[in-house]
Protein backbone atom coordinates (compact mmCIF):
# COMPACT_ATOMS: atom_id res chain seq x y z
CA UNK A 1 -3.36 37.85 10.92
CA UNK A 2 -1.34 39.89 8.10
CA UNK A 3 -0.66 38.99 4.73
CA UNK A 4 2.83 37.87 5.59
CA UNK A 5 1.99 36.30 8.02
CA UNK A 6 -0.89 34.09 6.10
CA UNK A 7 1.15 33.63 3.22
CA UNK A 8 4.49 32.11 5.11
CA UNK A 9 5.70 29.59 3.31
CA UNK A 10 6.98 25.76 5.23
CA UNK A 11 10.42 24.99 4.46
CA UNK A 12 10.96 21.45 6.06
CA UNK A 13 9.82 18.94 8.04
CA UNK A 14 11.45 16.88 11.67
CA UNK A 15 12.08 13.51 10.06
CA UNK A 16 9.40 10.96 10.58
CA UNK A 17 6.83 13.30 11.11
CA UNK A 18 3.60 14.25 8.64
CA UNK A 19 4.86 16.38 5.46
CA UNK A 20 2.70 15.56 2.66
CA UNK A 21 -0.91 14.14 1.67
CA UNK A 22 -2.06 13.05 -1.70
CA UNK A 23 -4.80 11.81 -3.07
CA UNK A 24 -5.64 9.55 -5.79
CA UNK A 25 -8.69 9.55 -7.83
CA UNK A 26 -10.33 7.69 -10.35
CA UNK A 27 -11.47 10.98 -11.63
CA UNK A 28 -8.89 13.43 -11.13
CA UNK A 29 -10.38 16.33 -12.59
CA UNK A 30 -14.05 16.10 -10.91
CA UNK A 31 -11.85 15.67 -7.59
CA UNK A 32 -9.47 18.29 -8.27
CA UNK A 33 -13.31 20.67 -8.73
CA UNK A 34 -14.66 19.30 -5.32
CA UNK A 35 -12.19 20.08 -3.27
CA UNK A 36 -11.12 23.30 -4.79
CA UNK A 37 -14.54 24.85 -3.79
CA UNK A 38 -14.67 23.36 -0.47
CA UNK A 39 -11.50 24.19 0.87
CA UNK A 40 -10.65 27.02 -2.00
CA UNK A 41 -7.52 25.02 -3.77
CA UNK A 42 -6.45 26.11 -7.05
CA UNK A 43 -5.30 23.08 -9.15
CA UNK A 44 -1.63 22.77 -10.48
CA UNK A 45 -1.44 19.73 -12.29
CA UNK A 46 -0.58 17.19 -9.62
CA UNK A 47 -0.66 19.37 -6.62
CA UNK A 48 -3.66 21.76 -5.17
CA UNK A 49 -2.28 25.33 -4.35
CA UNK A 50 -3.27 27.53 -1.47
CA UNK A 51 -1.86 31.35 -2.14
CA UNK A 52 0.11 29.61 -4.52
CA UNK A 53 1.90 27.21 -1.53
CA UNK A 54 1.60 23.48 -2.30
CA UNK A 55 -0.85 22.02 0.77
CA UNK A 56 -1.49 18.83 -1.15
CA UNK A 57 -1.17 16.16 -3.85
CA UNK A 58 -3.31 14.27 -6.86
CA UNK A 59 -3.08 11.45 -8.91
CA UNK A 60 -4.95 8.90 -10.81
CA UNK A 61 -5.35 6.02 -9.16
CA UNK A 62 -4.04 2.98 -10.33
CA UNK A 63 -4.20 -1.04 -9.05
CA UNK A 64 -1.40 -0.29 -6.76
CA UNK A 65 -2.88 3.01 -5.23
CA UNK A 66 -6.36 2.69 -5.01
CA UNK A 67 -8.59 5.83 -4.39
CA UNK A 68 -8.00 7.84 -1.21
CA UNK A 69 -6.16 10.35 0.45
CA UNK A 70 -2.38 8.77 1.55
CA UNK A 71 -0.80 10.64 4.49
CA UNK A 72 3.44 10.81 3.98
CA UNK A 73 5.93 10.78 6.59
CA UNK A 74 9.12 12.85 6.11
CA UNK A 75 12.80 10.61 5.90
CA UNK A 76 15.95 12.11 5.21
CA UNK A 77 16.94 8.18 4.30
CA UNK A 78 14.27 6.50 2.05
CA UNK A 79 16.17 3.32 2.34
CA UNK A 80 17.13 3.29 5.77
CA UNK A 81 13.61 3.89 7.05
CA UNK A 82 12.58 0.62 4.69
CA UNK A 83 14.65 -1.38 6.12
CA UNK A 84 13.64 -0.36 9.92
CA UNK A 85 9.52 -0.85 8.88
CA UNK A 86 10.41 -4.33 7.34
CA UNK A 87 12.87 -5.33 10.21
CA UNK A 88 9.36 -3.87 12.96
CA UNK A 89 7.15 -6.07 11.13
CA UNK A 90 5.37 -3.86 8.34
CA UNK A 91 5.73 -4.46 4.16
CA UNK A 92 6.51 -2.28 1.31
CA UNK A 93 3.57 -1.64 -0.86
CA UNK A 94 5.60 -0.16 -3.51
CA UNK A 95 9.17 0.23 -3.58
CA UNK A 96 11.02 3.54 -4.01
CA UNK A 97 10.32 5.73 -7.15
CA UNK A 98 10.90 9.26 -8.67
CA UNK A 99 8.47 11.41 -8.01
CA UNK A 100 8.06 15.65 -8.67
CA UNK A 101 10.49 16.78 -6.19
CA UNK A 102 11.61 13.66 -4.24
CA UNK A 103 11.36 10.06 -4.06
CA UNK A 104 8.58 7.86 -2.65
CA UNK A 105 7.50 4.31 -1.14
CA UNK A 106 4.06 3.22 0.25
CA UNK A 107 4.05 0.60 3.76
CA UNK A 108 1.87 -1.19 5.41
CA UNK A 109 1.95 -1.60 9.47
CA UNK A 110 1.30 -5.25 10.56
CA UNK A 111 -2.58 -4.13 10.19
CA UNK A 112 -2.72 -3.02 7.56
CA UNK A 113 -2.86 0.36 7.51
CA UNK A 114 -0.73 2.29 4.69
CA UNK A 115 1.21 5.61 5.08
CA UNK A 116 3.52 6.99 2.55
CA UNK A 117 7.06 7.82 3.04
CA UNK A 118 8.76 10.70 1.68
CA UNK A 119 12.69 11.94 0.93
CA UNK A 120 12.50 15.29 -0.57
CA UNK A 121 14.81 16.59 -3.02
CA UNK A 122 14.09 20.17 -3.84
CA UNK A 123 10.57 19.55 -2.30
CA UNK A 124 9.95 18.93 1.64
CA UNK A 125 6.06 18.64 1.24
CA UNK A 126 2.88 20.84 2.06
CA UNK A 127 4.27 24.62 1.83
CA UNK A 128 1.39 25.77 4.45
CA UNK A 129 0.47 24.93 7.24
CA UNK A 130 -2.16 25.96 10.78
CA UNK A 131 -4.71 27.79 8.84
CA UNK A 132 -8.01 26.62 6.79
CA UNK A 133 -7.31 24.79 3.94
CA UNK A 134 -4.20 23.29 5.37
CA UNK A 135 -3.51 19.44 6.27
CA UNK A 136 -4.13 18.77 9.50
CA UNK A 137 -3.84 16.48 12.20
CA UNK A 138 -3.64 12.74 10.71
CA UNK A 139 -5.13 9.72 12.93
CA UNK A 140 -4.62 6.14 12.77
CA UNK A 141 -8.21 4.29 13.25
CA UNK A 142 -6.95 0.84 14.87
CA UNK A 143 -8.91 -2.07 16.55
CA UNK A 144 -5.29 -2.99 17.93
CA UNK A 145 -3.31 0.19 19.64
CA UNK A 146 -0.88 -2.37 21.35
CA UNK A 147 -0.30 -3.87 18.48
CA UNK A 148 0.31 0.16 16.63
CA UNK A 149 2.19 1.18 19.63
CA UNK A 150 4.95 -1.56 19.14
CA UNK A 151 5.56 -1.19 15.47
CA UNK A 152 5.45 2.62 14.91
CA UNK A 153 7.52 2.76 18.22
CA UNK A 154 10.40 0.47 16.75
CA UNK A 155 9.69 1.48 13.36
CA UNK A 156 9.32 5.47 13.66
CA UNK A 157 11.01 5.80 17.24
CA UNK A 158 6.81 6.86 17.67
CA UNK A 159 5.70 6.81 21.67
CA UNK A 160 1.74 6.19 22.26
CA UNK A 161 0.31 8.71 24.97
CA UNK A 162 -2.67 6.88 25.17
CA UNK A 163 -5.86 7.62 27.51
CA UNK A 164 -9.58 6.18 27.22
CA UNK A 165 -8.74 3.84 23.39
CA UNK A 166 -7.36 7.52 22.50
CA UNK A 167 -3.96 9.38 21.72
CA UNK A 168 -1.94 10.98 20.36
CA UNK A 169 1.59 9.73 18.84
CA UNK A 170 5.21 11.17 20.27
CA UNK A 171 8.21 11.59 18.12
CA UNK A 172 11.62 11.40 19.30
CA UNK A 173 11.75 14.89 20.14
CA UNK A 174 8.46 14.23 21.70
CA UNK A 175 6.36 16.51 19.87
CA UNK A 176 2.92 15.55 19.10
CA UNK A 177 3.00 14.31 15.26
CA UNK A 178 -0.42 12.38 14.81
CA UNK A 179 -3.44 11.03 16.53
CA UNK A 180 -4.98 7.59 17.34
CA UNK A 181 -8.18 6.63 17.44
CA UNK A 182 -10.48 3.41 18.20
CA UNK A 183 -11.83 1.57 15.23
CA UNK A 184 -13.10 -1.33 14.14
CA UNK A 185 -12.31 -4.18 11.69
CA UNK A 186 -8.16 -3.32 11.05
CA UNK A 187 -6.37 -0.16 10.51
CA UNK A 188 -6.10 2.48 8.44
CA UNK A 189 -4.95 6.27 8.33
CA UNK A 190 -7.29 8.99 8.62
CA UNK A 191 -6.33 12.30 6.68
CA UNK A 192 -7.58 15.52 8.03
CA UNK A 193 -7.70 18.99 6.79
CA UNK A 194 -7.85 22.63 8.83
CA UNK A 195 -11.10 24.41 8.00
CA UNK A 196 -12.83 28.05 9.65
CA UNK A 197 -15.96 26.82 10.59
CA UNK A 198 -16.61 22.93 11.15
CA UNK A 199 -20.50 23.00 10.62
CA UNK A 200 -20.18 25.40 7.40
CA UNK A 201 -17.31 22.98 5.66
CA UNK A 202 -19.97 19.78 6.71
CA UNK A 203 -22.79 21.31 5.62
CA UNK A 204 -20.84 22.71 1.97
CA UNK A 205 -19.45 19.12 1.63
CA UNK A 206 -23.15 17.87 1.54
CA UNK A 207 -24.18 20.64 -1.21
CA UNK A 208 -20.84 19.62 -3.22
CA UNK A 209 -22.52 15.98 -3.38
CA UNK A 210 -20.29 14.71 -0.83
CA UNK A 211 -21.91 13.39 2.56
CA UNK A 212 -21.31 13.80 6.55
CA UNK A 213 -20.26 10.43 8.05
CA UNK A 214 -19.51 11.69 11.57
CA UNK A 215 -21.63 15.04 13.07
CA UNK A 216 -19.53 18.11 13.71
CA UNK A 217 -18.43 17.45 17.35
CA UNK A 218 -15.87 18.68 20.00
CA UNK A 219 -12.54 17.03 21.50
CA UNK A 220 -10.83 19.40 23.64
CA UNK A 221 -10.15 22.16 22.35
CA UNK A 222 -10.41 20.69 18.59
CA UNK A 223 -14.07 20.25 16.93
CA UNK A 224 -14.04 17.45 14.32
CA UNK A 225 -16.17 16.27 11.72
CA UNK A 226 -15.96 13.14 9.14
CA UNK A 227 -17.35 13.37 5.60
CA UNK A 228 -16.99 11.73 2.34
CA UNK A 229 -16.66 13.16 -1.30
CA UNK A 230 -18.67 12.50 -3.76
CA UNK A 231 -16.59 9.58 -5.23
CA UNK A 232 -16.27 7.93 -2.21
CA UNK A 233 -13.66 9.07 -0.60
CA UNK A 234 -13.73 9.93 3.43
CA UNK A 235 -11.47 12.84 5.28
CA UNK A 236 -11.83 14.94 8.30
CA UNK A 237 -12.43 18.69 9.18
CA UNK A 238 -11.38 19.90 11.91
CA UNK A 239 -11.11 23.65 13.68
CA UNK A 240 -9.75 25.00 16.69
CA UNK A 241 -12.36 25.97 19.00
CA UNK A 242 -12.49 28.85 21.10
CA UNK A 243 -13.47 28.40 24.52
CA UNK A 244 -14.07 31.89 26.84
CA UNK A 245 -11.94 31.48 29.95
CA UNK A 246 -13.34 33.30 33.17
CA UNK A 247 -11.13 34.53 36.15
CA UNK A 248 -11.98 35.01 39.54
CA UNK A 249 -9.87 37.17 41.59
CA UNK A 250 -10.33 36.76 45.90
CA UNK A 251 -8.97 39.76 47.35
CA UNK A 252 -9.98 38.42 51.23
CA UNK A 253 -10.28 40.82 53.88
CA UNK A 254 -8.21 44.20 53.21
CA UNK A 255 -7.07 45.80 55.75
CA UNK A 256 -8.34 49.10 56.64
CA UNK A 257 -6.06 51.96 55.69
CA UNK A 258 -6.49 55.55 57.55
């Protein structure tokens, strides 16, 4: 890969689709040196830098954003898309605000789970993207994917392509925008971030103080991993694995030339 080509730079996002992922922290600054080494951020005040792109968010957390990494969704109409999560059955967490580039409200699906929501100004979200230190593919952990596939369907325009308590979620243009996974007691969203090697990013997490929740392990053509930081705090890992493919040519019976 060249330098231009690892250093492009995202300009915008399909509405309703993943753009941005923050987290909050009781202890911004210890966070801020965790993640830096493992996925080699620089910190810029509220954002972590990769190359100097934006790839993610941090704040302090506060008693209506408790610790955690918050996955946002792209709108072009912060309002609008209220309106449609209230009128599908979900609640506003915390109602539109300023924020450093945009504006910014926090729902809840009928579960439970919370997702952000995100109209950018002079700021679409992460500025990288499908390389290591990069947000990656974002999965909703529900007991009840009947119960997610009718709300983020009327609420998002979101179709489930579900097989074996898997999936992955549709937009209206149906591209793949998230994943879903089985769970246990509610929902909630799952960040996940793009690393090289899945067992060296598990195994550097540990040294860091943080811990591995879920083993390094393969889904198609995806291996995945589950840790926590050292405050607390769980995220995935995940890298693209590299399977060798084999062909086998029959030429059958040539016929004999003179």
């Amino acid at each position: 890969m060249s330098t231009m080509e690892r250093l492009m730079r995202i300009r915008g996002y399909a509405p309703l689709t993943p753009c941005w992922v923050e987290l909050a922290s009781a202890d911004p600054a210890r966070a801020a040196q965790f993640y830096g080494e493992l996925f080699g951020w620089e910190s810029a005040g509220d954002r972590f830098k990769l190359g100097g792109r934006a790839v993610a968010g941090l704040t302090r957390s506060q008693f209506d954003r408790p610790d955690g990494w918050l996955t946002h969704l792209s709108t072009p109409d912060l309002e609008e898309t209220l309106e449609q999560v209230a009128l599908s059955g979900g609640h506003c967490l915390s109602h539109p605000t300023e924020a450093h580039g945009g504006r910014r409200a926090i729902v809840a699906d009928p579960n439970g789970a919370i997702i952000g929501l995100w109209q950018g100004y002079d700021f679409a979200g992460a500025q990288a993207g499908g390389e290591p230190g990069t947000m990656s593919w974002p999965e909703l952990i529900t007991d009840d994917p009947d119960a997610a596939a009718r709300f983020y369907g009327s609420a998002f325009g979101w179709l489930l392509n579900q097989q074996f308590g898997s999936g992955e979620w549709l937009n209206q243009a149906h591209d793949a925008v998230a994943g879903l996974a089985p769970g246990y007691r509610g929902a909630w969203w799952r960040a996940a971030f793009q690393v090289e090697d899945i067992r060296a990013a598990a195994d550097h997490c540990e040294r860091l103080g943080g811990a591995v929740i879920m083993e390094p392990s393969e889904a198609g053509l995806t291996a995945l991993a589950e840790l926590r930081d050292p405050f607390g705090t769980r995220f995935t890992v995940a890298a693209p694995v590299h399977h060798p493919v084999e062909l086998t040519v029959s030429l059958g019976t040539l016929p004999a030339w003179d």
